[in-house]
Protein backbone atom coordinates (compact mmCIF):
# COMPACT_ATOMS: atom_id res chain seq x y z
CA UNK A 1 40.25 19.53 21.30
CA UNK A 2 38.04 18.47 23.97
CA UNK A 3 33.82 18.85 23.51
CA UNK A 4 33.37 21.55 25.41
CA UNK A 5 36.05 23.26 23.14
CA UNK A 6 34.77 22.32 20.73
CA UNK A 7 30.99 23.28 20.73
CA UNK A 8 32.05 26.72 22.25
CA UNK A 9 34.38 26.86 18.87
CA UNK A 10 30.92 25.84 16.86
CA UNK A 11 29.31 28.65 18.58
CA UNK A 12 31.78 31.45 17.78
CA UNK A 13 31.54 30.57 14.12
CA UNK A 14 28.27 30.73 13.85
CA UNK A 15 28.11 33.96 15.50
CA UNK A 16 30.77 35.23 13.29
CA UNK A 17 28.99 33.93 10.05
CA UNK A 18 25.32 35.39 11.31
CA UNK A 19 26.95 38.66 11.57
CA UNK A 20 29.52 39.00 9.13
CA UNK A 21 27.42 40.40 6.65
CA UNK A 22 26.00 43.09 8.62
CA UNK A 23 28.92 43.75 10.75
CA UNK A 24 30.89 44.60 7.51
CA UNK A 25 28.50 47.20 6.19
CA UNK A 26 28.07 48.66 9.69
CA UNK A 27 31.80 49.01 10.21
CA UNK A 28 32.26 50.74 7.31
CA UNK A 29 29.87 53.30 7.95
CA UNK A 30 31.78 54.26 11.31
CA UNK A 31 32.35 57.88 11.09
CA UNK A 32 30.01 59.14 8.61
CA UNK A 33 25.81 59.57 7.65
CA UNK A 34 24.49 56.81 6.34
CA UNK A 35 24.53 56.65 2.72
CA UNK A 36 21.18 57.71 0.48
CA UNK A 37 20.49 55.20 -1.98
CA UNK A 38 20.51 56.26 -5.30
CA UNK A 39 17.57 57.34 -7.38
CA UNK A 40 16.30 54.67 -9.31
CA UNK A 41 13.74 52.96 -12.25
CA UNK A 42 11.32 51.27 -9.67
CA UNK A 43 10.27 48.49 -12.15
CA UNK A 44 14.17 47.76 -12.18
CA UNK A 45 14.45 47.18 -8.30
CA UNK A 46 14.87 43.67 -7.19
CA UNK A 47 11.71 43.48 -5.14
CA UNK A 48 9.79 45.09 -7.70
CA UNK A 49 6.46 42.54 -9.13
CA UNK A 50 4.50 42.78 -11.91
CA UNK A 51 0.54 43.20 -10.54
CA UNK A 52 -2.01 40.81 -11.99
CA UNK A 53 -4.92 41.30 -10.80
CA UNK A 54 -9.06 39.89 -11.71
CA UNK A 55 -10.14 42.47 -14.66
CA UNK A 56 -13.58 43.23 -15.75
CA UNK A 57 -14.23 42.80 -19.82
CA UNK A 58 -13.08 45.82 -20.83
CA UNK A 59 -16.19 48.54 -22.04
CA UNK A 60 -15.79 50.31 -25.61
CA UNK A 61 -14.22 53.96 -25.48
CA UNK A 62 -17.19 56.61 -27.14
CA UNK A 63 -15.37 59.15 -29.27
CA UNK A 64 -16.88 62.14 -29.81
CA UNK A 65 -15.26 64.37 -32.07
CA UNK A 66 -17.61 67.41 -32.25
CA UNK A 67 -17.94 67.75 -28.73
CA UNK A 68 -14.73 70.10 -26.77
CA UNK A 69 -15.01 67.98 -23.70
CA UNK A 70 -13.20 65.44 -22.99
CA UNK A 71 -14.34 62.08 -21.55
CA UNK A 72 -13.10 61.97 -18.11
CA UNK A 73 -11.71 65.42 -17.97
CA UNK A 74 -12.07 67.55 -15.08
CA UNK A 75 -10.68 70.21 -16.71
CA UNK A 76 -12.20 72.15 -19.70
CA UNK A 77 -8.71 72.66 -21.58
CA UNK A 78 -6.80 70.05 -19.92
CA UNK A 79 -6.31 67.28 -17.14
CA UNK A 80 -3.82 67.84 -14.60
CA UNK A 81 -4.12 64.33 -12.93
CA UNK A 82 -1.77 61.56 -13.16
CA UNK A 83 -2.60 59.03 -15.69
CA UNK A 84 0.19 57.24 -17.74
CA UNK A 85 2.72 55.50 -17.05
CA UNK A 86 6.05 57.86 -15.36
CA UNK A 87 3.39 60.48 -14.15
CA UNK A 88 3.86 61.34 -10.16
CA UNK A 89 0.62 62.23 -8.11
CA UNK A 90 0.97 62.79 -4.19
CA UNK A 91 -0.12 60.17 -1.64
CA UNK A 92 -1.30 61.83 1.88
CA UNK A 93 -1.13 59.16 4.69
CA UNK A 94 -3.16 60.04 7.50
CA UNK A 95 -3.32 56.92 9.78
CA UNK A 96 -4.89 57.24 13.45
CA UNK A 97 -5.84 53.42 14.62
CA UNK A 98 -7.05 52.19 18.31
CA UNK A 99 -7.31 49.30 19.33
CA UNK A 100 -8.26 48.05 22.88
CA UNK A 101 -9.08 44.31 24.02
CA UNK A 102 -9.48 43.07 27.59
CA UNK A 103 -9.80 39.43 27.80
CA UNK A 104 -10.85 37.33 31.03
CA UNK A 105 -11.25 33.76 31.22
CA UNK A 106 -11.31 31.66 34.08
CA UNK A 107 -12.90 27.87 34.20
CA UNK A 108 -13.16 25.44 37.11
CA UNK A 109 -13.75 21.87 37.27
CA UNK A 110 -14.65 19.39 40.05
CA UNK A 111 -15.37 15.38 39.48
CA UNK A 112 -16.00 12.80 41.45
CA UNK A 113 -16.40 8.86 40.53
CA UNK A 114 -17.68 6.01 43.09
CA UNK A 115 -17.65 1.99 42.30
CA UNK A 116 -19.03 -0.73 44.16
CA UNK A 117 -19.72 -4.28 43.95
CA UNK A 118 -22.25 -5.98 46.44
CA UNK A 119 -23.37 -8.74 44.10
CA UNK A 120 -21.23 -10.48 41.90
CA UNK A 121 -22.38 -14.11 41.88
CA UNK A 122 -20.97 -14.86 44.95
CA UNK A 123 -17.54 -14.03 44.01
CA UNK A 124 -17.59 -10.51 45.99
CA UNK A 125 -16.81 -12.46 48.79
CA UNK A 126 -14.06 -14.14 47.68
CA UNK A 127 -12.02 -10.64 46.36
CA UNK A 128 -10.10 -10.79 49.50
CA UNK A 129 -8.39 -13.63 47.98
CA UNK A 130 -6.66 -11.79 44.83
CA UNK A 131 -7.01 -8.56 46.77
CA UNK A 132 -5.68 -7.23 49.98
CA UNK A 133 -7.73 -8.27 53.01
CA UNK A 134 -8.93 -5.03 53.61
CA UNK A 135 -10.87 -4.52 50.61
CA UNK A 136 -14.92 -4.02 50.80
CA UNK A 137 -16.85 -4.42 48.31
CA UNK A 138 -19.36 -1.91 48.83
CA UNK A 139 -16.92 0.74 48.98
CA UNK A 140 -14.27 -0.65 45.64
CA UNK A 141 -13.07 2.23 44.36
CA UNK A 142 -13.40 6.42 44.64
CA UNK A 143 -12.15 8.23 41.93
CA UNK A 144 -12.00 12.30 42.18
CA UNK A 145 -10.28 15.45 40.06
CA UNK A 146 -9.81 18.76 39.98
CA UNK A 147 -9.17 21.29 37.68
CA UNK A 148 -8.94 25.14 37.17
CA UNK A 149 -7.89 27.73 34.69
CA UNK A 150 -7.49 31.68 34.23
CA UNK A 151 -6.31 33.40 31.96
CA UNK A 152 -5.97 36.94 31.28
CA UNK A 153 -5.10 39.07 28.19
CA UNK A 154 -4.70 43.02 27.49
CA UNK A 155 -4.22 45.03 24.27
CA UNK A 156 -3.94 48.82 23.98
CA UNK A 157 -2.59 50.20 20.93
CA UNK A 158 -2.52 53.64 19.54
CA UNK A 159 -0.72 54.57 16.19
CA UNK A 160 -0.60 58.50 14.18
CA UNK A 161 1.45 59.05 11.38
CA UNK A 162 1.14 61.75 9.20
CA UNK A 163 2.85 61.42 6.22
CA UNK A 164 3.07 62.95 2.55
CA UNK A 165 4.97 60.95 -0.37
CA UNK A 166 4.95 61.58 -3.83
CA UNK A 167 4.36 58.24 -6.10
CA UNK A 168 4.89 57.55 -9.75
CA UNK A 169 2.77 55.32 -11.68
CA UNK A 170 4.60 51.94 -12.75
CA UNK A 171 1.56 50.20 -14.43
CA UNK A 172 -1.66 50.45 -15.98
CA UNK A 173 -4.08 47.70 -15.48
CA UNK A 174 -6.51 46.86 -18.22
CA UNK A 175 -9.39 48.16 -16.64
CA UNK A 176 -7.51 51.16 -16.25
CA UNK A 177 -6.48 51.03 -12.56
CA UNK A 178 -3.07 52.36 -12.06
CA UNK A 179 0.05 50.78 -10.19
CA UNK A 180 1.80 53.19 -8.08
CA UNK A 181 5.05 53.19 -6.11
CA UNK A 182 6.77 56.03 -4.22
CA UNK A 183 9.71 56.28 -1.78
CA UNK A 184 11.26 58.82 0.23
CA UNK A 185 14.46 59.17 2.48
CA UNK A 186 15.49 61.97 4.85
CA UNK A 187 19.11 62.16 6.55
CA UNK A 188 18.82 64.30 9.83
CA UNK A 189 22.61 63.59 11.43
CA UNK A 190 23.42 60.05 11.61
CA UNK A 191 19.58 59.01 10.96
CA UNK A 192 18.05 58.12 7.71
CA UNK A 193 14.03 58.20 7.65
CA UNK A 194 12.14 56.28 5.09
CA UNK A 195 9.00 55.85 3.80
CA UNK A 196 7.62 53.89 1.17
CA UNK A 197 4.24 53.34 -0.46
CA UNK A 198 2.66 51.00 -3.04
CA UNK A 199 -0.86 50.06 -4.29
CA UNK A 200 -3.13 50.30 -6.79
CA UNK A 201 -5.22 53.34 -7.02
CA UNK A 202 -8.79 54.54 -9.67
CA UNK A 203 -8.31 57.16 -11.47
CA UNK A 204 -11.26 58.61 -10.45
CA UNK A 205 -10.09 58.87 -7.46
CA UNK A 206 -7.35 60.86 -7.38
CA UNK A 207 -8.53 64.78 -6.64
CA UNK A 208 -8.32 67.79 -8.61
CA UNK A 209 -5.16 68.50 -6.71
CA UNK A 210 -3.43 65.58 -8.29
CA UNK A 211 -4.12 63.76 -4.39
CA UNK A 212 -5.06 60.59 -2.89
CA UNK A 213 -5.75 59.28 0.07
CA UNK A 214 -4.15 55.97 1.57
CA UNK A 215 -7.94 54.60 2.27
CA UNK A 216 -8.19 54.60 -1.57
CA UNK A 217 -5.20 52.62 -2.37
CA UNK A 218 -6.20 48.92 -2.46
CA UNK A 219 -3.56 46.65 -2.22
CA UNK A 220 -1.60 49.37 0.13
CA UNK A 221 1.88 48.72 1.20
CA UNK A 222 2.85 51.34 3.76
CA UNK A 223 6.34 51.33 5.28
CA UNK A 224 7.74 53.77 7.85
CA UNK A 225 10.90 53.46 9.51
CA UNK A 226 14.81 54.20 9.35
CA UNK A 227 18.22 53.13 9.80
CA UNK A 228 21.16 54.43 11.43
CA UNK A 229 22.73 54.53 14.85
CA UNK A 230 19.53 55.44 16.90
CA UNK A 231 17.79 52.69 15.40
CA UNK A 232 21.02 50.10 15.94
CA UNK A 233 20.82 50.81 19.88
CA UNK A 234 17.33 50.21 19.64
CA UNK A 235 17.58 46.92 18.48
CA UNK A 236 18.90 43.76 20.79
CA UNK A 237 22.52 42.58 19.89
CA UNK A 238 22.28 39.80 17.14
CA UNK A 239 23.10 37.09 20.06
CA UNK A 240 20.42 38.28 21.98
CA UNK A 241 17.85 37.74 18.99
CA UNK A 242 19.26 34.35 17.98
CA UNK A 243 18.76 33.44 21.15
CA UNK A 244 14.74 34.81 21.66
CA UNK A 245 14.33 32.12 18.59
CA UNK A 246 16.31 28.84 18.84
CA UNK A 247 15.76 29.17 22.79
CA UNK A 248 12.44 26.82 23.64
CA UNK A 249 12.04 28.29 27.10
């Protein structure tokens, strides 16, 4: 097998074995809606992580037991809002972000260096010996540069989304700051949405609705996006993307 057979072999395999995976679970979905995944324990997922987080000393909890409220109640008989572990409160995302930077830079540089040598002990006379014969001394050596650069840089981005998930609570911190984690998926044809959420919220935060907004989440973890074949034609061919990396030029 000669080289060039042989590296254009090398190449095909390594095609083959970047795809494979993908390929497979692409082909088999030829015909049909992408499948839902199933409804699932989120501290049982594989990318699911224990939060461990700095915690204040934790304060002594005041009993009353003659009075008919309730410490942290918002309700006289009852509190509606999510607060143990398996309880689901609703997550509104309202994102509207924009950004726009215009950059300029431009910088210029001229220099200019002159030598001479019109005493030197004597010797300047004598440099036409170990130099050419045209060389004067008063006039050795003129050095001179020049250098410019500009540069130029624009960003406009705009982003809206609009979103409402329901999360359940995974954790309770020992302050008493809650984990949360929700997911959705929609199927419209051949096109699966999904959104996914994750954070740690107060409970004093969350409204008498059983709501909370995304700017209260710390830690937030916001994905939008989907899968099927709108989003396959949207991305470049896996050649094409293993070439925008190994390629240095």
């Amino acid at each position: 097998m000669s080289k060039n057979r042989f590296l254009t072999f090398g190449v095909l395999v390594l095609a083959v074995a970047l795809t494979g995976c993908g390929s497979a679970s692409r082909l088999k979905n030829i015909g049909k809606a992408p499948d839902l995944k199933p409804i699932e324990n989120p501290t049982q997922t594989k990318d699911y992580q224990r939060v461990s987080m700095p915690m204040p000393s934790p304060e002594p909890v005041v009993y009353q037991p003659n009075s008919l409220w309730r410490s942290g109640a918002r309700t006289f008989f009852n509190d509606q809002r999510a607060a143990r572990i398996g309880d689901i409160l609703t997550v509104n995302i309202d994102i509207t972000d924009n950004a726009s930077v215009d950059n300029t830079t431009a910088r210029s540089r001229n220099s200019s260096e002159d030598s001479n040598i019109t005493k030197l002990l004597g010797f300047e006379t004598r440099l036409n010996q170990i130099l050419p014969d045209a060389v004067d001394p008063a006039n050795l050596a003129a050095l001179g540069s020049t250098s410019s650069s500009t540069g130029t840089g624009t960003v406009d981005r705009s982003e809206t989304i609009n979103l409402t998930v329901a999360a359940v609570i995974t954790q309770t911190l020992p302050n008493g700051n809650l984990v949360i984690r929700g997911s959705q998926e929609v199927r419209v044809n051949y096109e699966v949405r999904e959104l996914f959420v994750t954070g740690i919220v107060r409970p004093e935060d969350i409204s008498n609705q059983n709501t909370i907004s995304h700017t209260q989440i710390a830690e937030a973890r916001i994905s939008y996006g989907g899968r099927g074949q709108i989003t396959d034609m949207q991305q470049p061919r896996y050649g094409q993307q293993v070439m925008d990396i190994i390629m240095p030029f």
